[in-house]
Protein backbone atom coordinates (compact mmCIF):
# COMPACT_ATOMS: atom_id res chain seq x y z
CA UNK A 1 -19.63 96.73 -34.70
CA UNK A 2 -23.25 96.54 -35.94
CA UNK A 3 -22.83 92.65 -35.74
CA UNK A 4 -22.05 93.14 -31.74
CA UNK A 5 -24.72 95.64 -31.41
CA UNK A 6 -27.42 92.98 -32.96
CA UNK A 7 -26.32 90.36 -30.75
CA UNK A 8 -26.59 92.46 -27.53
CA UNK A 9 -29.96 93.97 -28.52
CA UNK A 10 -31.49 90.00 -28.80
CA UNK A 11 -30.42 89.41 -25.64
CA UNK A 12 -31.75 92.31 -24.17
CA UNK A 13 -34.92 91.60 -25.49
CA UNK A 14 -34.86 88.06 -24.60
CA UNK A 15 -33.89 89.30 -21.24
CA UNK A 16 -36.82 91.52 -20.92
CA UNK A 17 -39.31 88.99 -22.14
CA UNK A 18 -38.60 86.82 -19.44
CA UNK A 19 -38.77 89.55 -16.72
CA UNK A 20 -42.44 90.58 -17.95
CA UNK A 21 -42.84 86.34 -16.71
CA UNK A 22 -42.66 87.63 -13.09
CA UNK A 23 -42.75 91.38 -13.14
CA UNK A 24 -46.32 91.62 -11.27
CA UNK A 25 -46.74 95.50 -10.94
CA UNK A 26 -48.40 96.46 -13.89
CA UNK A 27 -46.89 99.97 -13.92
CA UNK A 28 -43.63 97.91 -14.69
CA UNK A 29 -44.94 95.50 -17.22
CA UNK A 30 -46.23 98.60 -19.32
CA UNK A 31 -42.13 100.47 -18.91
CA UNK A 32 -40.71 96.87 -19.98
CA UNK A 33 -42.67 96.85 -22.70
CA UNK A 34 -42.25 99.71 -24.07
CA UNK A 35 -38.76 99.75 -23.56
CA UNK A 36 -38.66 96.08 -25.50
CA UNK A 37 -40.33 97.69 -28.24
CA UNK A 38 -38.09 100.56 -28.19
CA UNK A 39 -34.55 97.72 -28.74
CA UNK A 40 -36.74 96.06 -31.00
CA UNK A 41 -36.99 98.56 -33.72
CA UNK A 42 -33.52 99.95 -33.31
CA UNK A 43 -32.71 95.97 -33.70
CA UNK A 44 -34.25 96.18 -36.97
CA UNK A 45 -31.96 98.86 -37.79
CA UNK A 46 -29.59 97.56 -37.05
CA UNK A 47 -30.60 94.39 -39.08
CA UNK A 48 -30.87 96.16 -42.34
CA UNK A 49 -27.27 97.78 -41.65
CA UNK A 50 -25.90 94.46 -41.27
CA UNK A 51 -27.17 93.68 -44.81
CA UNK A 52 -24.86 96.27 -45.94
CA UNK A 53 -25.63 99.11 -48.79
CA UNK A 54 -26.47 98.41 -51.85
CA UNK A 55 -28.47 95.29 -50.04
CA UNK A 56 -25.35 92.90 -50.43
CA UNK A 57 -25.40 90.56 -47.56
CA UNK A 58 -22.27 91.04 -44.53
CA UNK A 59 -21.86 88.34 -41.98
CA UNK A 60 -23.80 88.06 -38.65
CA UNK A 61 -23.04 86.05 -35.64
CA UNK A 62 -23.93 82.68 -35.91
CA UNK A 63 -27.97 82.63 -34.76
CA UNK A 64 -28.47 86.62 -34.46
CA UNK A 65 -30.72 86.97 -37.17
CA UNK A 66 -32.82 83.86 -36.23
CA UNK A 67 -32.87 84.69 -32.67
CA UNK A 68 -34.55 88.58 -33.57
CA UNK A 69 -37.12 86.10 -36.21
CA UNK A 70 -37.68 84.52 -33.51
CA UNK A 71 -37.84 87.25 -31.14
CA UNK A 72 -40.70 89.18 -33.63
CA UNK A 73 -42.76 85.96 -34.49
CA UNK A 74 -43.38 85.75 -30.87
CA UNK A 75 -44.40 89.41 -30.27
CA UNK A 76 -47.10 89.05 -33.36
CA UNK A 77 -51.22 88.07 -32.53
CA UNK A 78 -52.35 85.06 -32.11
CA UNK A 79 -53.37 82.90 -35.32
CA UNK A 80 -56.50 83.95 -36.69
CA UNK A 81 -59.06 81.07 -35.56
CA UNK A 82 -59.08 78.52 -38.50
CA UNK A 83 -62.57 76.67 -38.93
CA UNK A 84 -62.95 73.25 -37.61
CA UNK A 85 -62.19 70.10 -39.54
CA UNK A 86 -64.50 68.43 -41.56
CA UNK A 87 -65.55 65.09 -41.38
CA UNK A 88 -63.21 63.85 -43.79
CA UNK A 89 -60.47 66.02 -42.60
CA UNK A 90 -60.81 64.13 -39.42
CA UNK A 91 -61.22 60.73 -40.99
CA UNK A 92 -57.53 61.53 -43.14
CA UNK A 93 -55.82 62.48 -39.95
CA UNK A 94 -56.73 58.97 -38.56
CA UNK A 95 -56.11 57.44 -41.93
CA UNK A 96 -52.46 59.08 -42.01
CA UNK A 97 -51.46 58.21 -38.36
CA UNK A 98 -52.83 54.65 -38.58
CA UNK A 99 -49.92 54.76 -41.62
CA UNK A 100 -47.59 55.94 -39.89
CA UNK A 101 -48.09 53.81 -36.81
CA UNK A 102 -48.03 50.74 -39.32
CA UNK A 103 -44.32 51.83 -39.77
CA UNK A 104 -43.40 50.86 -36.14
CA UNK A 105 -42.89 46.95 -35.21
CA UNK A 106 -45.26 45.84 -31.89
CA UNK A 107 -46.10 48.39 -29.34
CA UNK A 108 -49.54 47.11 -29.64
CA UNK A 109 -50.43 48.95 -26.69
CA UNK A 110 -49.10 52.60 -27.21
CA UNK A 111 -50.61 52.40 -30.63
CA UNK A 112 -54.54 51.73 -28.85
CA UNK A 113 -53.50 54.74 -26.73
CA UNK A 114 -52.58 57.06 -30.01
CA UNK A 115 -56.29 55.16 -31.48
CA UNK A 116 -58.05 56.65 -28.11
CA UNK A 117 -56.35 60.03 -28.34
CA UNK A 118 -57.23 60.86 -31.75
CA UNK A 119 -60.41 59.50 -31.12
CA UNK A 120 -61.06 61.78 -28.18
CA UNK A 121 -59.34 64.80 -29.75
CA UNK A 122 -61.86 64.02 -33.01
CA UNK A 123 -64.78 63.96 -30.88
CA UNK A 124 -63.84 67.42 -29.21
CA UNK A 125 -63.50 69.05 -32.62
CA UNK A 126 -67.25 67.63 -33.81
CA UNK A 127 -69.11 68.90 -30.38
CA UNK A 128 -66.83 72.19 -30.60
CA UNK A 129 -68.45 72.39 -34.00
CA UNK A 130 -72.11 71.47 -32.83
CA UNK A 131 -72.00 74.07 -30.40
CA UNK A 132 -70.91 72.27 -27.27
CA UNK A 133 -68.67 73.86 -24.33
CA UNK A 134 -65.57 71.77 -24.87
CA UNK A 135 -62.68 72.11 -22.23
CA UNK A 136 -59.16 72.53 -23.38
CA UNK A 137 -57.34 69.03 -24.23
CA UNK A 138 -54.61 67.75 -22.29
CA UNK A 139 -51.76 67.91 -24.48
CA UNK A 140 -48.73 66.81 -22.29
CA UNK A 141 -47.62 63.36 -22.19
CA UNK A 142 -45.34 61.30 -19.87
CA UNK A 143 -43.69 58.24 -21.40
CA UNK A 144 -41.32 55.39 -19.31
CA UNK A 145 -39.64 52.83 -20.64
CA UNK A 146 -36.04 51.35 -21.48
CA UNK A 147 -33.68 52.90 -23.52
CA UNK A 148 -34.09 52.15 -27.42
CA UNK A 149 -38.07 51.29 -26.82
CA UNK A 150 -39.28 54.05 -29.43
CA UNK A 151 -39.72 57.19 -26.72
CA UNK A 152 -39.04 59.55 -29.14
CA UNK A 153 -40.34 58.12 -32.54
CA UNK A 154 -44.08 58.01 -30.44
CA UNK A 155 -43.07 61.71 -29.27
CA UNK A 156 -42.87 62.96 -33.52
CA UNK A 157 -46.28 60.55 -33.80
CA UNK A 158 -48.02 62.65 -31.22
CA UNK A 159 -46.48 65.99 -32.83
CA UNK A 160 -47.54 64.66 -36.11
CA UNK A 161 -51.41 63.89 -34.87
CA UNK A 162 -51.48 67.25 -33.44
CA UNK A 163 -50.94 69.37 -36.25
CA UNK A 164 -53.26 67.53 -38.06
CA UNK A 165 -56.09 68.11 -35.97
CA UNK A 166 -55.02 71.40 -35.65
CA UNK A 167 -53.88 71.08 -31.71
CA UNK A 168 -50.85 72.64 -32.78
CA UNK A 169 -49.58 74.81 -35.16
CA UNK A 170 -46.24 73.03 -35.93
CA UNK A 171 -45.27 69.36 -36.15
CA UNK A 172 -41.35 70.02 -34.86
CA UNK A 173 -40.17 68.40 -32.27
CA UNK A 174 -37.25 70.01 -29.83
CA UNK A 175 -35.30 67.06 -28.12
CA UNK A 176 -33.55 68.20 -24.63
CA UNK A 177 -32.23 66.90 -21.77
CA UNK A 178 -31.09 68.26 -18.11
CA UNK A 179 -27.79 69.59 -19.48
CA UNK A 180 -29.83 71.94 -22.16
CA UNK A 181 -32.21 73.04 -19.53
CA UNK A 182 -30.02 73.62 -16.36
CA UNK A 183 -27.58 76.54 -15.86
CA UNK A 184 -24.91 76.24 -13.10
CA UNK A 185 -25.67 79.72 -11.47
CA UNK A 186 -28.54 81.87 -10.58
CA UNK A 187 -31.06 82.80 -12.88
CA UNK A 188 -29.33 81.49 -15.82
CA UNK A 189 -31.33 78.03 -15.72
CA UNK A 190 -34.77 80.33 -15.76
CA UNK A 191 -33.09 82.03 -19.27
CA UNK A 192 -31.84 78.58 -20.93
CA UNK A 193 -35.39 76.80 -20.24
CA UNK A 194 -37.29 79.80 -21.49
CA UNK A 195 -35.10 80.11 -24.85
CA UNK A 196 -35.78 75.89 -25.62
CA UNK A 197 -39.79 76.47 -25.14
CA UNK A 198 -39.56 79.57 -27.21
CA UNK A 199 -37.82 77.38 -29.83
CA UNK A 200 -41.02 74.38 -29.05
CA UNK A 201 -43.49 76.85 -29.03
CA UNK A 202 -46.38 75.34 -31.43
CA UNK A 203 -44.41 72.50 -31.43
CA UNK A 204 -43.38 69.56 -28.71
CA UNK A 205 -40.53 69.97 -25.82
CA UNK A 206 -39.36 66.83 -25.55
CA UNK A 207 -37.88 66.34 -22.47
CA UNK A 208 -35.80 62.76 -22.37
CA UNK A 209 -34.14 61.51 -19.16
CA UNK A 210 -36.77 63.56 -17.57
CA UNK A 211 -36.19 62.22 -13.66
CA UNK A 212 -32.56 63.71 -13.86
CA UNK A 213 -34.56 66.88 -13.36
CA UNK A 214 -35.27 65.19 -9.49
CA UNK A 215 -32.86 63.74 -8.65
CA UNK A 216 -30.58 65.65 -7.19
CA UNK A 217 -33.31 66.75 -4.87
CA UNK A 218 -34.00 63.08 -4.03
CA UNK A 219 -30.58 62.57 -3.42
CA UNK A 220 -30.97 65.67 -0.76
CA UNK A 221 -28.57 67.70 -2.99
CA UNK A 222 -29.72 70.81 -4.48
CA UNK A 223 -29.06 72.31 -7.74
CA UNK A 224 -30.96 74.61 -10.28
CA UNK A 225 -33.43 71.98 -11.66
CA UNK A 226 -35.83 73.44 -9.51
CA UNK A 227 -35.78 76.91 -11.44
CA UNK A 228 -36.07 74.63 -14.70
CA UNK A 229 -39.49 73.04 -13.83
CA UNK A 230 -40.74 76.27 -12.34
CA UNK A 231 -40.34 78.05 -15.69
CA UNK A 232 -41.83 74.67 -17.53
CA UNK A 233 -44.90 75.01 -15.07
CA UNK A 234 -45.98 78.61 -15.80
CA UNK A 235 -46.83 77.79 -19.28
CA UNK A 236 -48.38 74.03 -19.06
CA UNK A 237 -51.62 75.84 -18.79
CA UNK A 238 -51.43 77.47 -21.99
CA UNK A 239 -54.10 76.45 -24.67
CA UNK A 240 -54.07 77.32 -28.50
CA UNK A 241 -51.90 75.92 -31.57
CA UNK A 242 -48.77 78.16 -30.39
CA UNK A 243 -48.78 76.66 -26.85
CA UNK A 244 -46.10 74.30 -26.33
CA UNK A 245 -46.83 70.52 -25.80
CA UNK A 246 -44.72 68.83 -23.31
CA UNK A 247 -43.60 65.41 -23.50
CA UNK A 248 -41.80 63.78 -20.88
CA UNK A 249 -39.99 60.89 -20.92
CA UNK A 250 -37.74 58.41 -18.82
């Protein structure tokens, strides 16, 4: 039953995680997390049984290991600050965006916008280096347009540019909609939106059909959407390469 065991230990700890999101007493926080640590290492037992003796490998539920990878990445310290880019750093970013934009047919006008944003993000880095008091960049985006009008290919442009300037850590992009976001009962919506910006974090969330998130709500209808942009919300502030960058489209 180790494989069971594993399983039920990742969730536990995923299910902690989240409650340290709105556990406020701090007499709490400290008993949650010790008590994650606690599953944590007898998850790693548990991993290593799972290998089986003699180190030959046994099979785990589909996602178990990945999920307690996962699950340890995002309990380690922050990256270690890497120095700012050099000039020509900078000027090869541009250089290899500008190629990739030359890739895409018209758009004439998202392309001056991904010209400005570089050049803004660019600028930040040099006064960061000269000393200046630079305020975090905006990093989320919201994109409209038809169907079929290249949403998602300027979405992995923007990831791209990002980790290039160092913005991010990662240049993945995680594609969702309402359906991978909402839950149909209580607190499960809260659990399936934390788990996809876990899997964006240094990365993009890109959230397509975006508006479906509202529109029940327009419509006077109520449903769990609400507890999906509440959990999205608490951690648009975040700065640093591991935040997640949100991109929203419709």
């Amino acid at each position: 039953q180790h494989e069971l065991a594993l399983a039920k230990y990742v969730q536990a700890i995923e299910t902690f995680q989240i409650a340290l999101k709105y556990e406020k007493a701090p007499s709490v926080c400290d008993t949650i997390r010790q008590k994650c640590l606690e599953y944590m290492e007898r998850a790693e037992y548990i991993k290593k049984q799972v290998k089986g003796d003699g180190g030959t490998p046994k099979a785990a539920p589909a996602g178990s290991m990945g999920k307690l990878n996962a699950v340890e990445d995002e309990s380690d310290s922050e990256d270690e600050e890497k120095p700012p880019l050099t000039e020509e750093e900078l000027t090869a970013a541009e250089r290899e965006m500008e190629e990739d934009m030359s890739k895409l047919v018209g758009m004439e006008s998202v392309k001056q916008q991904m010209r400005k944003l570089c050049k803004q993000l660019a600028l930040d880095i040099v006064r960061r280096t000269e000393g200046q008091t630079v305020l975090a960049p905006i990093r989320h985006c919201l994109m409209t347009g038809n169907p079929g009008t290249g949403k998602t290919s300027i979405a992995r442009l923007v990831a791209r540019l990002y980790k290039r300037l160092g913005v991010s850590r990662k240049d993945h992009v995680v594609e969702v909609q309402k359906g991978d976001l909402v839950a149909g009962y209580v607190n499960q919506t809260a659990t399936k939106t934390a788990k996809k910006i876990r899997e964006a974090r240094g990365g993009v969330l890109f959230v397509d059909e975006a508006y479906q998130l509202t529109a029940a709500l327009q419509r006077g209808q109520s449903d769990f959407s609400g507890e999906a942009i509440d959990e999205m919300m608490k951690v648009m502030n975040d700065s640093g390469p591991r935040a997640c960058t949100f991109i929203f489209a419709g």
